[in-house]
N, C-alpha and C. Protein backbone atom coordinates (compact mmCIF):
# COMPACT_ATOMS: atom_id res chain seq x y z
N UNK A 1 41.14 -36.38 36.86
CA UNK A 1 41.90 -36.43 38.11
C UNK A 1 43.16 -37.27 37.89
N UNK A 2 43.93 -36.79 38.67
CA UNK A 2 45.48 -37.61 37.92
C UNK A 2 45.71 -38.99 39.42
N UNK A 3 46.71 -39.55 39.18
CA UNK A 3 46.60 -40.57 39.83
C UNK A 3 47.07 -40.07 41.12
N UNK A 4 47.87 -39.61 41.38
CA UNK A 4 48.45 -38.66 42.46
C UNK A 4 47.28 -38.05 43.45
N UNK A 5 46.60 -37.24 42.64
CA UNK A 5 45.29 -37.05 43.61
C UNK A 5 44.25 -37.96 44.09
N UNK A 6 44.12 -38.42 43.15
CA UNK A 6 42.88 -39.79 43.68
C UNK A 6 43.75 -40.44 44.91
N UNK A 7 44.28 -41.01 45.33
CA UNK A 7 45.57 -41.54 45.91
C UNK A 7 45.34 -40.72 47.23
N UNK A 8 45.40 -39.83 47.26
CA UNK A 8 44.85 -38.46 48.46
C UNK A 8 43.50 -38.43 48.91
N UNK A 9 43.19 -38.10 47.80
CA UNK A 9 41.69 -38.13 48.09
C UNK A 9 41.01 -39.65 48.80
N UNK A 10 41.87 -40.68 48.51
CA UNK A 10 41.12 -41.75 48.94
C UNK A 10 42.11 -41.76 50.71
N UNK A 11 43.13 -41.21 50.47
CA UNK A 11 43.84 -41.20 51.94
C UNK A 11 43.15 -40.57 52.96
N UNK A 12 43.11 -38.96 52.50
CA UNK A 12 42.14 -37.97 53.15
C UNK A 12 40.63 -38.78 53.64
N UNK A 13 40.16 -39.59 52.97
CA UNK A 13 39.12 -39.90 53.32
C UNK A 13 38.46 -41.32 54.37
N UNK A 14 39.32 -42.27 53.69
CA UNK A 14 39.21 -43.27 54.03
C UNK A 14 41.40 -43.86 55.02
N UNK A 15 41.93 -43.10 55.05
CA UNK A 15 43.59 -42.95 55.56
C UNK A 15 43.33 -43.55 57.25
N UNK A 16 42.43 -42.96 58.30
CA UNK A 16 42.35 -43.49 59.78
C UNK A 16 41.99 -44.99 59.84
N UNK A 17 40.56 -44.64 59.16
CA UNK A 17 40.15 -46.30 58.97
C UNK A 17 41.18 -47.38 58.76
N UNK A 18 42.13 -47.18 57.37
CA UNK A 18 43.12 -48.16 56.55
C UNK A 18 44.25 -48.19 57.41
N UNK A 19 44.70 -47.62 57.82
CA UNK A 19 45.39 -47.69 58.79
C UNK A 19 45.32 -47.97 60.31
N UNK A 20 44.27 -47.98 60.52
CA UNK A 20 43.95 -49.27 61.63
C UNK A 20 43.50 -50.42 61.76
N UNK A 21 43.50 -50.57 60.12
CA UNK A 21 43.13 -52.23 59.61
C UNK A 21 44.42 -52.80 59.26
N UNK A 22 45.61 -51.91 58.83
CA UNK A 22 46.62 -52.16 58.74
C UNK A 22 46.91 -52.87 57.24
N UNK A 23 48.55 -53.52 57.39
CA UNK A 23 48.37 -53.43 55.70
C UNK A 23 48.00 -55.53 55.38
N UNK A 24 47.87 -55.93 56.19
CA UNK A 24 47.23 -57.32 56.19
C UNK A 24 45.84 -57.48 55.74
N UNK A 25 44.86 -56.35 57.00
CA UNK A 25 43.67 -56.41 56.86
C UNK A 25 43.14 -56.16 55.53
N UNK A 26 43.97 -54.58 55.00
CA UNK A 26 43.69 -54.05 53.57
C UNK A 26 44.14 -54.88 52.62
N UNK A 27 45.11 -55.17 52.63
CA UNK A 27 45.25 -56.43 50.83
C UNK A 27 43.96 -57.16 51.10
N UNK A 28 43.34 -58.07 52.19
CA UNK A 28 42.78 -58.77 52.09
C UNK A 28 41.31 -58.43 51.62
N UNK A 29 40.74 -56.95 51.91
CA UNK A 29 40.07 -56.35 51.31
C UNK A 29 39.99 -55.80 49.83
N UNK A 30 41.24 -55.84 49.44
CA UNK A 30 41.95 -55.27 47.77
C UNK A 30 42.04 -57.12 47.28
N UNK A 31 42.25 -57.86 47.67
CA UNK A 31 42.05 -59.39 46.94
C UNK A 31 40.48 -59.79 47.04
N UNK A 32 39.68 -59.27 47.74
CA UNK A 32 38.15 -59.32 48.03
C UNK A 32 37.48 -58.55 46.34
N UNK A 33 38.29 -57.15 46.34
CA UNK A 33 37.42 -56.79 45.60
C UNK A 33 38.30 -57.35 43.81
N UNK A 34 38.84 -57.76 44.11
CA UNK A 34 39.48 -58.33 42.81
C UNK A 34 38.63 -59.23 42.59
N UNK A 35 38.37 -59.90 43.69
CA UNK A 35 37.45 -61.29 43.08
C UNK A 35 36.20 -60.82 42.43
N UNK A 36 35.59 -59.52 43.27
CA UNK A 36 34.25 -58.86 42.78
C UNK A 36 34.20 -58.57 41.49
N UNK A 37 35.47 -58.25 40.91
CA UNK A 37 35.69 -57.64 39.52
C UNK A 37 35.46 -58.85 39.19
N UNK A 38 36.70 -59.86 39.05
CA UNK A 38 36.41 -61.33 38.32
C UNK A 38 34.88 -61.80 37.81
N UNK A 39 34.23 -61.41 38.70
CA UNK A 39 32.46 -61.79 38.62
C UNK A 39 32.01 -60.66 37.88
N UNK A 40 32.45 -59.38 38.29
CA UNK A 40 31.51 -58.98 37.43
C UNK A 40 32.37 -58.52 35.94
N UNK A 41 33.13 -59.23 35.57
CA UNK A 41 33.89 -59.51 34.35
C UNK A 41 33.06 -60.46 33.22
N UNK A 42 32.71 -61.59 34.19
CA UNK A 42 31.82 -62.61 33.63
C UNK A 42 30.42 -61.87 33.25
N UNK A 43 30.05 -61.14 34.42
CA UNK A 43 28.61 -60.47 33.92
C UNK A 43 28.19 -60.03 32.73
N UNK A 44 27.39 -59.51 32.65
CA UNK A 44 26.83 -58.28 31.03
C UNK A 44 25.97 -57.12 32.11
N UNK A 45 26.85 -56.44 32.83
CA UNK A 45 26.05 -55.37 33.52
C UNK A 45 27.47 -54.39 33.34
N UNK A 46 26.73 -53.28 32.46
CA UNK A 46 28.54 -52.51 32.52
C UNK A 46 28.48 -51.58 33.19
N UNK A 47 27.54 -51.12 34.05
CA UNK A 47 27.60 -50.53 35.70
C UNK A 47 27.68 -50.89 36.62
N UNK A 48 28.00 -52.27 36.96
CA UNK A 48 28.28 -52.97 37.56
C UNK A 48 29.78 -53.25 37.46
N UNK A 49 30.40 -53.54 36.32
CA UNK A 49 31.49 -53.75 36.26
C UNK A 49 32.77 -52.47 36.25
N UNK A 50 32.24 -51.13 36.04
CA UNK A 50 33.05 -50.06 36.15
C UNK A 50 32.72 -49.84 37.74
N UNK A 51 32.32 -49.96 38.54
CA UNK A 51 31.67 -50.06 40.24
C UNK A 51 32.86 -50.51 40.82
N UNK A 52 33.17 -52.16 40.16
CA UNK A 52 34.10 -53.02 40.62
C UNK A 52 35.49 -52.18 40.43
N UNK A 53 35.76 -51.63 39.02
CA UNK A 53 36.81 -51.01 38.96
C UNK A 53 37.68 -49.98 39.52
N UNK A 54 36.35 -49.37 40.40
CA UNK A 54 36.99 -47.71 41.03
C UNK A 54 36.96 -48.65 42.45
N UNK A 55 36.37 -49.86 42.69
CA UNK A 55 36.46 -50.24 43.77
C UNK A 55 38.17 -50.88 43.86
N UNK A 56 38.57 -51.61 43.22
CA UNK A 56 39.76 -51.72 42.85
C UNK A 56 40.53 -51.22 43.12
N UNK A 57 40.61 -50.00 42.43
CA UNK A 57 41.50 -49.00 41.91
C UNK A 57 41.13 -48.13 43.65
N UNK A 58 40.20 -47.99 43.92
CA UNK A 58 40.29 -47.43 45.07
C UNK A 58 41.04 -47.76 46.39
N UNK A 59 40.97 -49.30 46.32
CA UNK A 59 41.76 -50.54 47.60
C UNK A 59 43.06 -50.54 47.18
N UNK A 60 43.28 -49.94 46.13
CA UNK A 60 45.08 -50.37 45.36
C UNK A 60 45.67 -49.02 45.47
N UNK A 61 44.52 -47.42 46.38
CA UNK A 61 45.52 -46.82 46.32
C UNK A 61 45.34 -46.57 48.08
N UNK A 62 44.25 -47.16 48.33
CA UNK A 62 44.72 -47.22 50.05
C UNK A 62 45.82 -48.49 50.65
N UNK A 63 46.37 -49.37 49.52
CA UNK A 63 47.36 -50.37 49.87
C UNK A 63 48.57 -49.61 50.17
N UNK A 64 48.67 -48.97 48.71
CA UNK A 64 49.57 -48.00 48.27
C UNK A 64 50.15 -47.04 49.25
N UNK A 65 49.37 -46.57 49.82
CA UNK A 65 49.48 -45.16 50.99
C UNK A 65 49.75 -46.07 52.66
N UNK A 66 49.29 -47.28 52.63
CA UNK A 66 49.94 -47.98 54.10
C UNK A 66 51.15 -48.17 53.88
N UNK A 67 51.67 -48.67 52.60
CA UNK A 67 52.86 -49.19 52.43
C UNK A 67 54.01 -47.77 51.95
N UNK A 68 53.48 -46.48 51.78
CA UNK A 68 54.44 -45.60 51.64
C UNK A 68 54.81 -45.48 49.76
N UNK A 69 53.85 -45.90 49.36
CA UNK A 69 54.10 -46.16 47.83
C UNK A 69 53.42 -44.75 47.63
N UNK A 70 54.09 -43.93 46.62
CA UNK A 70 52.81 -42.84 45.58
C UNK A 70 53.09 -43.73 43.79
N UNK A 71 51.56 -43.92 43.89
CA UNK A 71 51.43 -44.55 42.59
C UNK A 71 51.55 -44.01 41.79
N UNK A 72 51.69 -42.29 41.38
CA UNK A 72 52.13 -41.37 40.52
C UNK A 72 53.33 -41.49 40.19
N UNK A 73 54.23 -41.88 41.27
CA UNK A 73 55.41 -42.04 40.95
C UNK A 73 55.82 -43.44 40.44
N UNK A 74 55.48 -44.62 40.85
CA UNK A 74 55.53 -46.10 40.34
C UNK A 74 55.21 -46.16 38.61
N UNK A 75 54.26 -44.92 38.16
CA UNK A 75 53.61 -45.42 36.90
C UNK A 75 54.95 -44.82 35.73
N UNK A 76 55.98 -44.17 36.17
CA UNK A 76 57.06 -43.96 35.74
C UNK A 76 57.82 -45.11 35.06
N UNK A 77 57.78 -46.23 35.61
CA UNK A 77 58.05 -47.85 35.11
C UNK A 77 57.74 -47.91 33.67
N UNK A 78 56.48 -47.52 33.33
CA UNK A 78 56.21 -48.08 32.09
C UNK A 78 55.39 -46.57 31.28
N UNK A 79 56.59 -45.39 31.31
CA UNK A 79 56.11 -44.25 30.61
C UNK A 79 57.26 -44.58 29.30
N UNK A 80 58.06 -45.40 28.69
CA UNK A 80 58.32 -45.20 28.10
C UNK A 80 57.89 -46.66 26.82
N UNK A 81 56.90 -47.32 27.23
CA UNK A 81 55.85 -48.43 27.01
C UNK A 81 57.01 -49.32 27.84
N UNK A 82 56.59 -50.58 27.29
CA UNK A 82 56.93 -51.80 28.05
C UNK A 82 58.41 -51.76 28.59
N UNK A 83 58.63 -52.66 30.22
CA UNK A 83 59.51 -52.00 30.80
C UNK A 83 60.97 -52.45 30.19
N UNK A 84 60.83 -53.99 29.91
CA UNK A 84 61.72 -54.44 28.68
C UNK A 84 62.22 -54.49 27.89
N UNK A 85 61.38 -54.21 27.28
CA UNK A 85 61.98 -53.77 25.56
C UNK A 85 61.82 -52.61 25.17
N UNK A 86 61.06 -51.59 26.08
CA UNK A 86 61.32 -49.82 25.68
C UNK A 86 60.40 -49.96 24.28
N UNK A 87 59.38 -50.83 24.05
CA UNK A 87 58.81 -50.34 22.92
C UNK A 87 56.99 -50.38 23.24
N UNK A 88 56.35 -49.43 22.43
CA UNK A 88 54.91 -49.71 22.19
C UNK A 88 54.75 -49.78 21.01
N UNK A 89 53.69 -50.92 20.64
CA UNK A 89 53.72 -51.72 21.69
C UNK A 89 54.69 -52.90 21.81
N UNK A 90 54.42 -53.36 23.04
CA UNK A 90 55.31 -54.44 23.40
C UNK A 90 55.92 -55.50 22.27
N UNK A 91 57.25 -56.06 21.70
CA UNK A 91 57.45 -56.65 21.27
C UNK A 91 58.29 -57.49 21.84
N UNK A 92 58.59 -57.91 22.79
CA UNK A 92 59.09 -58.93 23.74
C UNK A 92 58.64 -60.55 23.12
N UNK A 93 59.22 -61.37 22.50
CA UNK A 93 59.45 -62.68 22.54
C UNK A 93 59.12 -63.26 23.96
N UNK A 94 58.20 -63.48 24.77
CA UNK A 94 58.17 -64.92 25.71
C UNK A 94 57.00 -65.13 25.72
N UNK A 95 56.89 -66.48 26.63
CA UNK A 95 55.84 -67.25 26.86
C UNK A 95 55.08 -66.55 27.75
N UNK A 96 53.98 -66.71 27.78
CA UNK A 96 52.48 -65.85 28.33
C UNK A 96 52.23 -67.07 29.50
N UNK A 97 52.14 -66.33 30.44
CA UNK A 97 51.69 -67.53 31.84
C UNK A 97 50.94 -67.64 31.55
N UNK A 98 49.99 -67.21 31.18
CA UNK A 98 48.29 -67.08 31.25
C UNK A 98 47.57 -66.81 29.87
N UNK A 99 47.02 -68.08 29.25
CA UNK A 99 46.64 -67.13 28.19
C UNK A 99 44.57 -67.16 28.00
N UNK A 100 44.30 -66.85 27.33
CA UNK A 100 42.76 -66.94 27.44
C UNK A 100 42.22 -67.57 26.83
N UNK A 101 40.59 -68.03 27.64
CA UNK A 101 40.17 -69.06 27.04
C UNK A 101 39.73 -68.98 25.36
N UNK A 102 39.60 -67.85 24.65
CA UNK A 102 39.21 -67.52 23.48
C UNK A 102 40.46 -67.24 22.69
N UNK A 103 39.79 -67.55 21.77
CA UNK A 103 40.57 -67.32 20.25
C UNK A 103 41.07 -66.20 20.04
């Protein structure tokens, strides 16, 4: 399924609801399930953690559709790899905000 449809399909389905929660109520539901991922990131359950992901990915395309975004079209940004330096992979020189706790 391409991203374009899922995007629909989650509008078509879940679109009345999200839109009468509006686009406050929904991030706050799409930062809810981010945290769910976070946890089950830490876990060792990997049906659990692909669950979290379509849950995700599902809240990020009903954000998407309050706010008038098609994410089919946004993923255009980075079809030619990184948006910076135009290369894959990325070879960009900077500092990493964030880096991880492992080696």
């Amino acid at each position: 399924m391409r991203i374009a449809e899922f995007q629909r399909l989650i509008e078509d389905t879940y679109g009345a609801k999200d839109k009468k929660r509006g686009m406050e109520g929904t991030f706050l539901w799409f930062v809810e399930e981010i945290g769910e991922l976070a946890r089950a990131m830490k876990g060792s359950d990997p049906e659990n953690l692909r669950e979290e992901f379509a849950d995700v990915l599902a809240w990020l395309a009903t954000l998407a559709s309050i706010c008038d975004v098609e994410l089919g079209d946004v993923v255009e940004k980075y079809t030619r790899g990184c948006p910076k330096c135009d290369v894959v992979p990325c070879v960009c020189d900077e500092p990493h905000r964030f880096r991880s706790a492992e080696p």
